[in-house]
PDB file of N, CA and C in Angstrom:
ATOM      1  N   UNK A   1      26.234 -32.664 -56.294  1.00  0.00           N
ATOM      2  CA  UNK A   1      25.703 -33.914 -56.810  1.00  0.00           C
ATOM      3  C   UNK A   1      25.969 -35.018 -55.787  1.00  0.00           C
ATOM      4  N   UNK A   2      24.853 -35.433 -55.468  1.00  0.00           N
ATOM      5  CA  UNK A   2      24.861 -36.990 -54.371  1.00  0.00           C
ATOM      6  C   UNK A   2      25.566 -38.241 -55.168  1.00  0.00           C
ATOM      7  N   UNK A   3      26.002 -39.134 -54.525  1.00  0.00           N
ATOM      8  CA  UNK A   3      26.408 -40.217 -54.963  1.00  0.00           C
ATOM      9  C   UNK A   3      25.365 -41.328 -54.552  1.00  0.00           C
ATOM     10  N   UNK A   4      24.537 -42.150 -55.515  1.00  0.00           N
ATOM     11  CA  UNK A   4      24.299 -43.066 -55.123  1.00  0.00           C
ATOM     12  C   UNK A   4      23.686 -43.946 -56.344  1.00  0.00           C
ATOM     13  N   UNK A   5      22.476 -44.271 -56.291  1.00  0.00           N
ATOM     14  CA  UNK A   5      22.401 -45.496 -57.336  1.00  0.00           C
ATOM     15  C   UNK A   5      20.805 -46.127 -57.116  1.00  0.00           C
ATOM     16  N   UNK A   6      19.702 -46.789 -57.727  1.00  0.00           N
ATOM     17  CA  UNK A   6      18.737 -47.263 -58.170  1.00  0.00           C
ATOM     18  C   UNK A   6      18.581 -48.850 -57.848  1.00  0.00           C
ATOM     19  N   UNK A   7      17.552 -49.274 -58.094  1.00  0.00           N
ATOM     20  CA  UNK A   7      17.926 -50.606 -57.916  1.00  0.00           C
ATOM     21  C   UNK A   7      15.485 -50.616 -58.480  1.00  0.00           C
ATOM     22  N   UNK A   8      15.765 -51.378 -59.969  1.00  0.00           N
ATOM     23  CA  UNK A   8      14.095 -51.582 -59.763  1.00  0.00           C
ATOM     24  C   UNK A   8      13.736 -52.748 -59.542  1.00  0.00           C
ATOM     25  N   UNK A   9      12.753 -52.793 -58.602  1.00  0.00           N
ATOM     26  CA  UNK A   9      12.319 -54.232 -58.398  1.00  0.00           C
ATOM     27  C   UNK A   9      10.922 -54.599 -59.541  1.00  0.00           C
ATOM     28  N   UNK A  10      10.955 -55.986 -59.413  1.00  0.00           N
ATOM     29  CA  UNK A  10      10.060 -56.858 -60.374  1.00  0.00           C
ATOM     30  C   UNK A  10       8.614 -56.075 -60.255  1.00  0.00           C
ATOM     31  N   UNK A  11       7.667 -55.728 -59.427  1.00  0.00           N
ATOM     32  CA  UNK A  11       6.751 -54.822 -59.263  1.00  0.00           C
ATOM     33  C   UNK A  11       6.470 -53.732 -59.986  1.00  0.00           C
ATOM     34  N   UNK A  12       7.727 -53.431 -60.377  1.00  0.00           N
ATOM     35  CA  UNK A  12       8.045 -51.803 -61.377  1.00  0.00           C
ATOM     36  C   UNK A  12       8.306 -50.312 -60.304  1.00  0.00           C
ATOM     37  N   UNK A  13       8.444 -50.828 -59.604  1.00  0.00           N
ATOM     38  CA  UNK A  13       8.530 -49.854 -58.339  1.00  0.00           C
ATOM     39  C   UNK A  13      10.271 -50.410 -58.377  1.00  0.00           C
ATOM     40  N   UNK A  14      10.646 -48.828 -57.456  1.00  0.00           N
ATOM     41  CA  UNK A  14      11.937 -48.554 -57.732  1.00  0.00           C
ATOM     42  C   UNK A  14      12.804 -47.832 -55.902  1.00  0.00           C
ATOM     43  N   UNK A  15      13.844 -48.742 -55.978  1.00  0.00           N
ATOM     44  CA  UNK A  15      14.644 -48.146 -54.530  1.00  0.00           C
ATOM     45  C   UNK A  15      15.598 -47.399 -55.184  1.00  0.00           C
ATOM     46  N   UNK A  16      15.836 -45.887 -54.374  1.00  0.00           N
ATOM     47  CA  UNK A  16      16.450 -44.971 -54.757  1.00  0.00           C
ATOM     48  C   UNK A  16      17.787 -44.703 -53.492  1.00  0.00           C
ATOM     49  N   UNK A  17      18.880 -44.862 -53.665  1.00  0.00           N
ATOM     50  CA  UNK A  17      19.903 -44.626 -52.276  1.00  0.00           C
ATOM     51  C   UNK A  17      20.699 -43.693 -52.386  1.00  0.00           C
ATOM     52  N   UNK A  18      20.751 -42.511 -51.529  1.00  0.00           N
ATOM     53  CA  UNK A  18      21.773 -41.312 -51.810  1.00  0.00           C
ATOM     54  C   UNK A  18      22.454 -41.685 -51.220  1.00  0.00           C
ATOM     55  N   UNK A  19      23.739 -40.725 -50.925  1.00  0.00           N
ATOM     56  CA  UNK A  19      24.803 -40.690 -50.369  1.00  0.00           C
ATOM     57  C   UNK A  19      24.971 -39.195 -49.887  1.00  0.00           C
ATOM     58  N   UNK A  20      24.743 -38.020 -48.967  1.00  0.00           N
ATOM     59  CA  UNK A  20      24.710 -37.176 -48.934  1.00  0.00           C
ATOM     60  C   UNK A  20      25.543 -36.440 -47.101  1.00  0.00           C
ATOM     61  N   UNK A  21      25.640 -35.412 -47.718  1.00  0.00           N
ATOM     62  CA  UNK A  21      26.751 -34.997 -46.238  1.00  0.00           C
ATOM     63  C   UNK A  21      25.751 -34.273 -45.659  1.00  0.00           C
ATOM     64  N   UNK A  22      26.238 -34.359 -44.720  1.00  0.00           N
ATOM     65  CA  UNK A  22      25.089 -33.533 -43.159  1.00  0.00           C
ATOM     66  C   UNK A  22      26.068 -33.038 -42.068  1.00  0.00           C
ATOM     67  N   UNK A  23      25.320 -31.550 -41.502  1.00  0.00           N
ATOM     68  CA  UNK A  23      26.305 -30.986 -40.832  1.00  0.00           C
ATOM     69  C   UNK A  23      26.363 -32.081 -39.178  1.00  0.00           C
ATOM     70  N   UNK A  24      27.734 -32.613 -38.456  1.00  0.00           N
ATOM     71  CA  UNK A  24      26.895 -33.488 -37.149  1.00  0.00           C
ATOM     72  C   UNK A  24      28.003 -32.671 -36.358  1.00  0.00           C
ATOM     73  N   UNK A  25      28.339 -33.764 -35.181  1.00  0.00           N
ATOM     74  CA  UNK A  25      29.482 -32.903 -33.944  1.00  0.00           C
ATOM     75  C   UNK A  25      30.175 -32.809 -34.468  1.00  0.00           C
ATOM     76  N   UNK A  26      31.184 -31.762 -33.563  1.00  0.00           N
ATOM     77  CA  UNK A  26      32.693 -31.402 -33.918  1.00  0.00           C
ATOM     78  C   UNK A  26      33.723 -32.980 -34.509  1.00  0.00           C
ATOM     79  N   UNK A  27      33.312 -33.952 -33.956  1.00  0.00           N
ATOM     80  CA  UNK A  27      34.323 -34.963 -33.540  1.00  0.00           C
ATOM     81  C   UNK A  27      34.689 -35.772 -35.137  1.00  0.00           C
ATOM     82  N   UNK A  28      33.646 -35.585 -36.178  1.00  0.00           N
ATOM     83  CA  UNK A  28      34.430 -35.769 -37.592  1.00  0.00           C
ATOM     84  C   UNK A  28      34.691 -35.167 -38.345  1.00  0.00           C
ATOM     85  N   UNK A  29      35.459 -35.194 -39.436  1.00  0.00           N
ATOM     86  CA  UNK A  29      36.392 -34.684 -39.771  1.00  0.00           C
ATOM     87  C   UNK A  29      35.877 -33.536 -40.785  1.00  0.00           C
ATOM     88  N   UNK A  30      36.048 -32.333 -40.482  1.00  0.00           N
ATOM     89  CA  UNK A  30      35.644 -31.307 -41.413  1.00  0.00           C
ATOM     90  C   UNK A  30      33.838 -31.433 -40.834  1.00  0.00           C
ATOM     91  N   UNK A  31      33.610 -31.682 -39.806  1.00  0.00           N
ATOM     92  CA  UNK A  31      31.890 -31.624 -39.427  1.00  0.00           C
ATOM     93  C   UNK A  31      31.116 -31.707 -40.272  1.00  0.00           C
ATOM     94  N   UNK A  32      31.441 -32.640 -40.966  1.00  0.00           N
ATOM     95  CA  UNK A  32      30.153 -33.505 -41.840  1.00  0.00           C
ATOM     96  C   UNK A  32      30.605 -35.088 -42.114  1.00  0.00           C
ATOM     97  N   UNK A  33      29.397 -35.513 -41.698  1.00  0.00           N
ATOM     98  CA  UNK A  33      29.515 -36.927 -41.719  1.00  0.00           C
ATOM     99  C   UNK A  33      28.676 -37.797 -42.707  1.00  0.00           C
ATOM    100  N   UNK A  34      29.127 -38.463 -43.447  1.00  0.00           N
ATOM    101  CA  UNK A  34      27.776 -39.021 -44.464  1.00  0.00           C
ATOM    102  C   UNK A  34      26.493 -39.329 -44.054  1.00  0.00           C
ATOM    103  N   UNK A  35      25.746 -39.428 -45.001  1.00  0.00           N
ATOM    104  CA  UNK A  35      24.117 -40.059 -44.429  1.00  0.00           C
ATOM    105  C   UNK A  35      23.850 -41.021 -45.960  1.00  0.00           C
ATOM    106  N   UNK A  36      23.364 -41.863 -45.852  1.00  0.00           N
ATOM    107  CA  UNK A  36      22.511 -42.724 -46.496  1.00  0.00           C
ATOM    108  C   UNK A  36      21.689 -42.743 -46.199  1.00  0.00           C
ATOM    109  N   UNK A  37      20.386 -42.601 -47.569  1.00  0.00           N
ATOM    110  CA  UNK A  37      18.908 -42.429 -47.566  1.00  0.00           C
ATOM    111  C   UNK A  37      18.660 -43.389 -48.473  1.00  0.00           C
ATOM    112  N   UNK A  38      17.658 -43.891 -48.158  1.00  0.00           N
ATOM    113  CA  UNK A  38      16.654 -44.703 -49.547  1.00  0.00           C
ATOM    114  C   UNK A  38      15.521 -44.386 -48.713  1.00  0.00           C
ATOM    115  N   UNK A  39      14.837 -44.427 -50.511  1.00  0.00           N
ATOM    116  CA  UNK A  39      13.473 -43.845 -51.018  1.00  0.00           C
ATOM    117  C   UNK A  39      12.711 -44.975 -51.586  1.00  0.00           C
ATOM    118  N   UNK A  40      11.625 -45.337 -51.406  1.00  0.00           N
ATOM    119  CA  UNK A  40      10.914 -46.421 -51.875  1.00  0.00           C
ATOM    120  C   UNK A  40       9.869 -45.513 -52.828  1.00  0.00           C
ATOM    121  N   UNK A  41       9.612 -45.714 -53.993  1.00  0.00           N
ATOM    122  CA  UNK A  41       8.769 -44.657 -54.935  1.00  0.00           C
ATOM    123  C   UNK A  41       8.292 -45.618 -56.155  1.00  0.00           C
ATOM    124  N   UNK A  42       7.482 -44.841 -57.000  1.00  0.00           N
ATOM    125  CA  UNK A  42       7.014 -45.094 -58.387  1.00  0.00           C
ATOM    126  C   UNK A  42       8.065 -45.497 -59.307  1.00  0.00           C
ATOM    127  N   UNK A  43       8.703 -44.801 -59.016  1.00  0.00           N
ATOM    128  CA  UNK A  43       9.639 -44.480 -60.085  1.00  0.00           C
ATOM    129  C   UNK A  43      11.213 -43.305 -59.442  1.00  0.00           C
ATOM    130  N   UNK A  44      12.177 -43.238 -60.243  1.00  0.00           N
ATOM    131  CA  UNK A  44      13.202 -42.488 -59.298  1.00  0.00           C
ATOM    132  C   UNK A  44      13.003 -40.861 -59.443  1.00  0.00           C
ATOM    133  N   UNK A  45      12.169 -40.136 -60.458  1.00  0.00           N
ATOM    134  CA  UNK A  45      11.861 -38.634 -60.757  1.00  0.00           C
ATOM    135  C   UNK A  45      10.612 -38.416 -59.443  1.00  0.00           C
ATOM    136  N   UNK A  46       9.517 -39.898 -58.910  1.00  0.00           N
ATOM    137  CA  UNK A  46       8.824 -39.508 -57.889  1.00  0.00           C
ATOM    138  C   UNK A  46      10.030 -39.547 -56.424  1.00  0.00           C
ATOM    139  N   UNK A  47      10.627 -40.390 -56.073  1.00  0.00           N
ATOM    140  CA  UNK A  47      11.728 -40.298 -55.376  1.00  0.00           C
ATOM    141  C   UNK A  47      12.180 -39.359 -54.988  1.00  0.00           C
ATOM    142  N   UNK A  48      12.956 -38.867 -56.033  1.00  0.00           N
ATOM    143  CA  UNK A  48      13.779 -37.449 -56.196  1.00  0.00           C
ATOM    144  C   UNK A  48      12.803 -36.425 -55.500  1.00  0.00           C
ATOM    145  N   UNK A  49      11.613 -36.446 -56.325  1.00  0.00           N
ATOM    146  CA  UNK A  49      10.202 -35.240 -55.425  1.00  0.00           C
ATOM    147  C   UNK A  49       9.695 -35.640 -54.214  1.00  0.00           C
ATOM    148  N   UNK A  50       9.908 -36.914 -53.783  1.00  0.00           N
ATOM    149  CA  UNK A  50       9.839 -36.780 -52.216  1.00  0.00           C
ATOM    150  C   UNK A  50      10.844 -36.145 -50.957  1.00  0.00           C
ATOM    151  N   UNK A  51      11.931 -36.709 -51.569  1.00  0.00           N
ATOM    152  CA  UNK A  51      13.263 -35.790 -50.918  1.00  0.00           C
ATOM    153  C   UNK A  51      12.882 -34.310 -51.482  1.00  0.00           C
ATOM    154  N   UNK A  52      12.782 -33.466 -51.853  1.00  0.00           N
ATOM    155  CA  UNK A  52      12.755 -32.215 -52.371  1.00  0.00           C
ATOM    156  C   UNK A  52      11.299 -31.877 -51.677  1.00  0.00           C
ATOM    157  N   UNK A  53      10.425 -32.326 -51.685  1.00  0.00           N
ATOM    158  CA  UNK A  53       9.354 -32.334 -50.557  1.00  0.00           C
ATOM    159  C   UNK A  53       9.241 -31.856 -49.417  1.00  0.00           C
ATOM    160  N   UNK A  54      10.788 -32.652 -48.885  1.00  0.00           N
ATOM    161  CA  UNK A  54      10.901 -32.480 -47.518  1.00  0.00           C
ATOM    162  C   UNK A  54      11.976 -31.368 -47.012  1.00  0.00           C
ATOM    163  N   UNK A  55      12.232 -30.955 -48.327  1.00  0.00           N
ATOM    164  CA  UNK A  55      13.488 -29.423 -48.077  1.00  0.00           C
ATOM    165  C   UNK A  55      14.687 -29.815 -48.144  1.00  0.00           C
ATOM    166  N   UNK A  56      15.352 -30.957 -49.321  1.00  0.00           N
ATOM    167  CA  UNK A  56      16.312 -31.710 -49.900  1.00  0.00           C
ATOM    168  C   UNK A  56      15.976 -30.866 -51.112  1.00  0.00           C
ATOM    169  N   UNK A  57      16.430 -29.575 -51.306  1.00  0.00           N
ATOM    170  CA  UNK A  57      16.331 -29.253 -52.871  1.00  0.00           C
ATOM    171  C   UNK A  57      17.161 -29.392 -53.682  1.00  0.00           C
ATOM    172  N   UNK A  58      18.043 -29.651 -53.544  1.00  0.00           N
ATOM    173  CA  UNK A  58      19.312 -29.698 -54.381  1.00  0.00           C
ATOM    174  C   UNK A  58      19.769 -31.568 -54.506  1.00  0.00           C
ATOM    175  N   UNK A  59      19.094 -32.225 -54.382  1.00  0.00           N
ATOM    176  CA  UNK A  59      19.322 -33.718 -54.624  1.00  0.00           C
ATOM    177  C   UNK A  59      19.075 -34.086 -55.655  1.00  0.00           C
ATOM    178  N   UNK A  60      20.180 -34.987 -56.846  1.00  0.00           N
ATOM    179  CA  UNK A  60      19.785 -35.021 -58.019  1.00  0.00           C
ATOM    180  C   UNK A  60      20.104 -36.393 -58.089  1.00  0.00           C
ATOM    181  N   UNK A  61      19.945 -37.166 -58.777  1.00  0.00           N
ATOM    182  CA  UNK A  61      20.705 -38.242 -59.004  1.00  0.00           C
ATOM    183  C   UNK A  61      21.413 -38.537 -60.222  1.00  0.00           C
ATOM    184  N   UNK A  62      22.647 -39.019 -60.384  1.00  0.00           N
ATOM    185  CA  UNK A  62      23.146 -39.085 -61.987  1.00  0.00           C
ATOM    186  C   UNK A  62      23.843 -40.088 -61.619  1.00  0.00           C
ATOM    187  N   UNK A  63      23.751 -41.069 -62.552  1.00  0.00           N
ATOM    188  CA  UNK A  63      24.489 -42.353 -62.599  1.00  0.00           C
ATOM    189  C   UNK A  63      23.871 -43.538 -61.975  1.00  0.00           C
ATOM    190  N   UNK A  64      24.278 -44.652 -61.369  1.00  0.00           N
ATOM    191  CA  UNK A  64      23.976 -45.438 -60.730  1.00  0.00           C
ATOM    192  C   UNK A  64      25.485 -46.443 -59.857  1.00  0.00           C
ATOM    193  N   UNK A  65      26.253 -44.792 -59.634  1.00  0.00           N
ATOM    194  CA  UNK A  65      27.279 -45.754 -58.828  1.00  0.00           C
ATOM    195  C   UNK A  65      27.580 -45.983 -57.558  1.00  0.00           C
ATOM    196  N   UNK A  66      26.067 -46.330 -56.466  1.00  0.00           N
ATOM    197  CA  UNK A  66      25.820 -46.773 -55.254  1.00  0.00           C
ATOM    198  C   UNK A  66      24.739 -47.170 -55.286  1.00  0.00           C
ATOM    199  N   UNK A  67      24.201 -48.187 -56.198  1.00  0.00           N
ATOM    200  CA  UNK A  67      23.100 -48.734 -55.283  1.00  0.00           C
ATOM    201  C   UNK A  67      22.402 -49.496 -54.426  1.00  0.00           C
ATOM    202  N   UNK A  68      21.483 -49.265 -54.099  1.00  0.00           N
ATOM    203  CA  UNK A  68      21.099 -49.999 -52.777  1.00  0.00           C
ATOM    204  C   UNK A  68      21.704 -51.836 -52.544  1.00  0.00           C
ATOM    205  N   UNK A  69      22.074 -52.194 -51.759  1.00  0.00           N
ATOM    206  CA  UNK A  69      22.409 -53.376 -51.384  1.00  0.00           C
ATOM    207  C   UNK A  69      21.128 -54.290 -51.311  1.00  0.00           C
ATOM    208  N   UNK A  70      21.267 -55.283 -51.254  1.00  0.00           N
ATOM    209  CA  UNK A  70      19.743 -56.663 -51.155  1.00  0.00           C
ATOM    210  C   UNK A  70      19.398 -55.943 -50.254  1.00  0.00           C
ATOM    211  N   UNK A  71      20.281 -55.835 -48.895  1.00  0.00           N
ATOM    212  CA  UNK A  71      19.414 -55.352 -47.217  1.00  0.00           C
ATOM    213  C   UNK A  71      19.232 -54.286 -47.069  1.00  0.00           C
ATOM    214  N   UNK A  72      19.677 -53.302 -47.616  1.00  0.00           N
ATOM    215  CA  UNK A  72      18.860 -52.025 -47.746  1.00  0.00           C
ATOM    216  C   UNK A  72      17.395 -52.307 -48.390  1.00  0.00           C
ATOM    217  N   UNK A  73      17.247 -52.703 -49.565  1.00  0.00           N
ATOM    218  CA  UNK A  73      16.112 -52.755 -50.332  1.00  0.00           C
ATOM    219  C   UNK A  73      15.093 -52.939 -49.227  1.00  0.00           C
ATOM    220  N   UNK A  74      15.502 -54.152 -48.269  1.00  0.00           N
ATOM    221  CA  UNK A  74      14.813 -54.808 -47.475  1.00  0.00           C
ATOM    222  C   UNK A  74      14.204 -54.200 -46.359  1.00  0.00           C
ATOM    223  N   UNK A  75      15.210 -53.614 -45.774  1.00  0.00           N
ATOM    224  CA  UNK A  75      15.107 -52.793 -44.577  1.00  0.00           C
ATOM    225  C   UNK A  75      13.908 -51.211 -45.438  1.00  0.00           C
ATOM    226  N   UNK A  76      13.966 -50.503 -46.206  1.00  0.00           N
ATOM    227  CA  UNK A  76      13.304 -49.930 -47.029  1.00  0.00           C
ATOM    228  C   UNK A  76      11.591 -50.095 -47.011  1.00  0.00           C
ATOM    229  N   UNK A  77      11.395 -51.322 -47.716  1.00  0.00           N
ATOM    230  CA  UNK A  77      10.289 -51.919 -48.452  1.00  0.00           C
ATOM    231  C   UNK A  77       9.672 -52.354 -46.620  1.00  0.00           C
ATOM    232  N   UNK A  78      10.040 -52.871 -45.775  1.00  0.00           N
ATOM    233  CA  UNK A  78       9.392 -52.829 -44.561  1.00  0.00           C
ATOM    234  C   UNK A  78       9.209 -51.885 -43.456  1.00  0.00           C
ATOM    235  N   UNK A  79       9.572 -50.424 -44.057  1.00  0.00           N
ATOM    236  CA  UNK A  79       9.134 -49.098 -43.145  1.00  0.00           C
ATOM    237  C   UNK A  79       8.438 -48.747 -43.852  1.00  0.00           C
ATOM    238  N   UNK A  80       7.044 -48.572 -42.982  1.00  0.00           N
ATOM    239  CA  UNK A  80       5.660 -48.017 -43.352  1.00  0.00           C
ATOM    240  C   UNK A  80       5.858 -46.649 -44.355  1.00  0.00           C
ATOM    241  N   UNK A  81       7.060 -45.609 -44.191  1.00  0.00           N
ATOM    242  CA  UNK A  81       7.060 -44.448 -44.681  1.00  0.00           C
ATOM    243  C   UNK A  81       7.651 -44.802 -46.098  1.00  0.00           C
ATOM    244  N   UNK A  82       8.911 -46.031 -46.220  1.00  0.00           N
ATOM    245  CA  UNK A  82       9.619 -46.154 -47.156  1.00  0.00           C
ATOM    246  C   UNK A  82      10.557 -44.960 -47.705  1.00  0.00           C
ATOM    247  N   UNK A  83      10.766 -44.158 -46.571  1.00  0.00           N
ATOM    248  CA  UNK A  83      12.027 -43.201 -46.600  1.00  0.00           C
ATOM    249  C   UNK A  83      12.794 -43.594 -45.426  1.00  0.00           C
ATOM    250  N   UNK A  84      13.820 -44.073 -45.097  1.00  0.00           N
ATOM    251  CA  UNK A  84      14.525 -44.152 -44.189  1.00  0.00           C
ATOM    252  C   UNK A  84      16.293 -43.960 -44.318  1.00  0.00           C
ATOM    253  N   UNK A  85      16.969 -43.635 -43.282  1.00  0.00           N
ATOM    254  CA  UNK A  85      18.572 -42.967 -43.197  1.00  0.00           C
ATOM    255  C   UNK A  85      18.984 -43.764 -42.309  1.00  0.00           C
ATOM    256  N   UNK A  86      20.626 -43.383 -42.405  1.00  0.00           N
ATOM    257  CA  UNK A  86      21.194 -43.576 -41.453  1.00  0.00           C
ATOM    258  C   UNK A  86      22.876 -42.950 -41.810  1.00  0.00           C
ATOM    259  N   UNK A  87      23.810 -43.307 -40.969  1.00  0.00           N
ATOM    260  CA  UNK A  87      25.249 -42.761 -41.471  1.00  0.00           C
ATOM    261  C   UNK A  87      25.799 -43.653 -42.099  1.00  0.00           C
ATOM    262  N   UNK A  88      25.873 -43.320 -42.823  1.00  0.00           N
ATOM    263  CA  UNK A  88      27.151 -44.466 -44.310  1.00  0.00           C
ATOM    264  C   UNK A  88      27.881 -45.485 -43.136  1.00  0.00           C
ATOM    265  N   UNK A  89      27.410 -46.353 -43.465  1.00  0.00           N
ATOM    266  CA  UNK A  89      28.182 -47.753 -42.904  1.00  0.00           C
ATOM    267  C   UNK A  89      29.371 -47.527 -42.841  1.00  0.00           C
ATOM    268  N   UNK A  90      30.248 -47.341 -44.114  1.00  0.00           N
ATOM    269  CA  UNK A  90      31.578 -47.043 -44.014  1.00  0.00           C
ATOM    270  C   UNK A  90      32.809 -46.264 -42.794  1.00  0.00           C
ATOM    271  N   UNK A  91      31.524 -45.038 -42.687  1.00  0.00           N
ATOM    272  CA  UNK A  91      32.194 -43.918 -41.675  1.00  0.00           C
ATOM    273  C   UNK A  91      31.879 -44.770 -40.537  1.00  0.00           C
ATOM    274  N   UNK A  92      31.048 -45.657 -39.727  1.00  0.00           N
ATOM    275  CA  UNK A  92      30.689 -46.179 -38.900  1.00  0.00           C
ATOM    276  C   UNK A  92      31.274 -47.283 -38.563  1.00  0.00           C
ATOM    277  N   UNK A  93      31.382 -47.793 -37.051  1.00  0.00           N
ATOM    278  CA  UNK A  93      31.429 -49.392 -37.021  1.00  0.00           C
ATOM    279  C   UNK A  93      31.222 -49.623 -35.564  1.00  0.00           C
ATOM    280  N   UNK A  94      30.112 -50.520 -35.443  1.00  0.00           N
ATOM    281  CA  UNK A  94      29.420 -51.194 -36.465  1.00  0.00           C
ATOM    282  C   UNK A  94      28.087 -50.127 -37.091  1.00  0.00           C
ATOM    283  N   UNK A  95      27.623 -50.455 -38.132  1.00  0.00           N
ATOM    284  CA  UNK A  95      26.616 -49.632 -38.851  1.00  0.00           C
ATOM    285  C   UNK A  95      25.427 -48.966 -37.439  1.00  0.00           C
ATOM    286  N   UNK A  96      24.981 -48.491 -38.144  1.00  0.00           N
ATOM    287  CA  UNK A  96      23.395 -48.197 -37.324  1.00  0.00           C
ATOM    288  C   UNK A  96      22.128 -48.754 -37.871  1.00  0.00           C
ATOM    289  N   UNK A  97      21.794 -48.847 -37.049  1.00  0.00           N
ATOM    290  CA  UNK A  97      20.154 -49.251 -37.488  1.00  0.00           C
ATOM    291  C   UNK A  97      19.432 -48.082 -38.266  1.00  0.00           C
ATOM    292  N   UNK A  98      18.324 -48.452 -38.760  1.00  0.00           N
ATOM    293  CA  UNK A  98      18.148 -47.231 -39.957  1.00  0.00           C
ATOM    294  C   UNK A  98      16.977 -46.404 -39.196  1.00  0.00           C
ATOM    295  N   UNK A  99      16.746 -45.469 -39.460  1.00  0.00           N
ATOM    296  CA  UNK A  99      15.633 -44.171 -38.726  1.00  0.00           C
ATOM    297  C   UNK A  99      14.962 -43.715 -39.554  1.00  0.00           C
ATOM    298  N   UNK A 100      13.427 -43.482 -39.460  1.00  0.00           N
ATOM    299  CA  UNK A 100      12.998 -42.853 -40.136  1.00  0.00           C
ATOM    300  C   UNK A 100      13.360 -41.337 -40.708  1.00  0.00           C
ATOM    301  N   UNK A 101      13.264 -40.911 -41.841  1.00  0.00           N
ATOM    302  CA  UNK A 101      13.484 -39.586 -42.091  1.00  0.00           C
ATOM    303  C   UNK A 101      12.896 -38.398 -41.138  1.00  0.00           C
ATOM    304  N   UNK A 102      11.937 -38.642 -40.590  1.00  0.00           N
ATOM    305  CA  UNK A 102      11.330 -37.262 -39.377  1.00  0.00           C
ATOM    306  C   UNK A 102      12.274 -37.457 -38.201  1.00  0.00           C
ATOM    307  N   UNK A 103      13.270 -38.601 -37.930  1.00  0.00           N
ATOM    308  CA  UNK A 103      14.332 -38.043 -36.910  1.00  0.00           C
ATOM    309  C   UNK A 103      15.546 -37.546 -37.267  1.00  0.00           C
ATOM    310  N   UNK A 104      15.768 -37.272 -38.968  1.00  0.00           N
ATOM    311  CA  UNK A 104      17.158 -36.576 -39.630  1.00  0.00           C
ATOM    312  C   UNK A 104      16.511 -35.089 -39.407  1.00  0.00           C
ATOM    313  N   UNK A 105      15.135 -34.823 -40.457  1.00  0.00           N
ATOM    314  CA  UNK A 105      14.927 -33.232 -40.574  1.00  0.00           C
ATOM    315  C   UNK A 105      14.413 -32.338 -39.308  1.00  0.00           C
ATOM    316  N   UNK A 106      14.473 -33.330 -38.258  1.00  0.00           N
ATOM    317  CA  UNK A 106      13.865 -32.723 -37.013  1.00  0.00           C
ATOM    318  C   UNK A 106      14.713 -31.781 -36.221  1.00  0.00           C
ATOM    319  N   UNK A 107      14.082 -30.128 -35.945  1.00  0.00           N
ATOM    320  CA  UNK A 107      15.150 -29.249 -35.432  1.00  0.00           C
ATOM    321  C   UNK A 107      15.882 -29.347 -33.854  1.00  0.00           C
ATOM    322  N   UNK A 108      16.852 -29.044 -33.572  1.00  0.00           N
ATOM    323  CA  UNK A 108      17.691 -29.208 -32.253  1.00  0.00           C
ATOM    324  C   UNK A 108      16.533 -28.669 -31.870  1.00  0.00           C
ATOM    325  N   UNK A 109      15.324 -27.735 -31.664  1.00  0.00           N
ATOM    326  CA  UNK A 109      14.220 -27.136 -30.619  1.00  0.00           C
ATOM    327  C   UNK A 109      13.109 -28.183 -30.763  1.00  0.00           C
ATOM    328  N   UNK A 110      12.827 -28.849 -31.746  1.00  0.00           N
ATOM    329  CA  UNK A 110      11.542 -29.815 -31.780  1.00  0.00           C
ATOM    330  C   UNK A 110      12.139 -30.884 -30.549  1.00  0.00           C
ATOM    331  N   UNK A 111      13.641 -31.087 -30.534  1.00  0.00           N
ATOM    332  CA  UNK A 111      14.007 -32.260 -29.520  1.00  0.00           C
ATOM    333  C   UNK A 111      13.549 -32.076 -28.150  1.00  0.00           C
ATOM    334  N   UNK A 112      14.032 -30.733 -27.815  1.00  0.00           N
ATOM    335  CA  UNK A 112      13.517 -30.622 -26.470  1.00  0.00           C
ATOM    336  C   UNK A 112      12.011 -30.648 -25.894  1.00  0.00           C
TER     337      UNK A 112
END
């Protein structure tokens, strides 16, 4: 189960933010490092089916105890795809700028 949280805006449209581990280098701890995602959607059950879309099958959401910040929403609602990541602020400093989702699911052979 992901940790994260909802947030609906006045429109009726809805920001969705996981919290989810990803395998990265050796250099943190136990080789997984967080990722933060938001989902810009209909609703959070279309959300949920866009991540699962993309071969996120096991992403559920329960609760609402992370959600998106004002500047996430923001940063979100102005990428053309309205899926975008990055590594949990927390584990980081200073944060990263956010990436579209086709540079998280992209394989070590598509890079080269």
């Amino acid at each position: 189960m992901a940790a994260g949280g909802f947030c609906k805006l006045p429109n009726g449209t809805v920001v969705v933010a996981l919290n989810l581990p990803t395998p990265t280098s050796p250099g943190t701890a136990h080789g997984v490092a967080p990722v933060r995602i938001l989902v810009h959607a209909v609703n959070r059950a279309r959300a949920l089916t866009r991540l699962r879309n993309l071969g996120m099958r096991a992403v559920y959401l329960r609760g609402n105890t992370a959600p998106p910040t004002p500047d996430e929403i923001t940063a979100v609602l102005h990428h053309p795809d309205g899926l975008i990541w990055r590594t949990d602020s927390e584990a980081t400093t200073p944060p990263e700028l956010w990436r579209p989702i086709r540079s998280l699911l992209r394989t070590p052979a598509a890079r080269a």
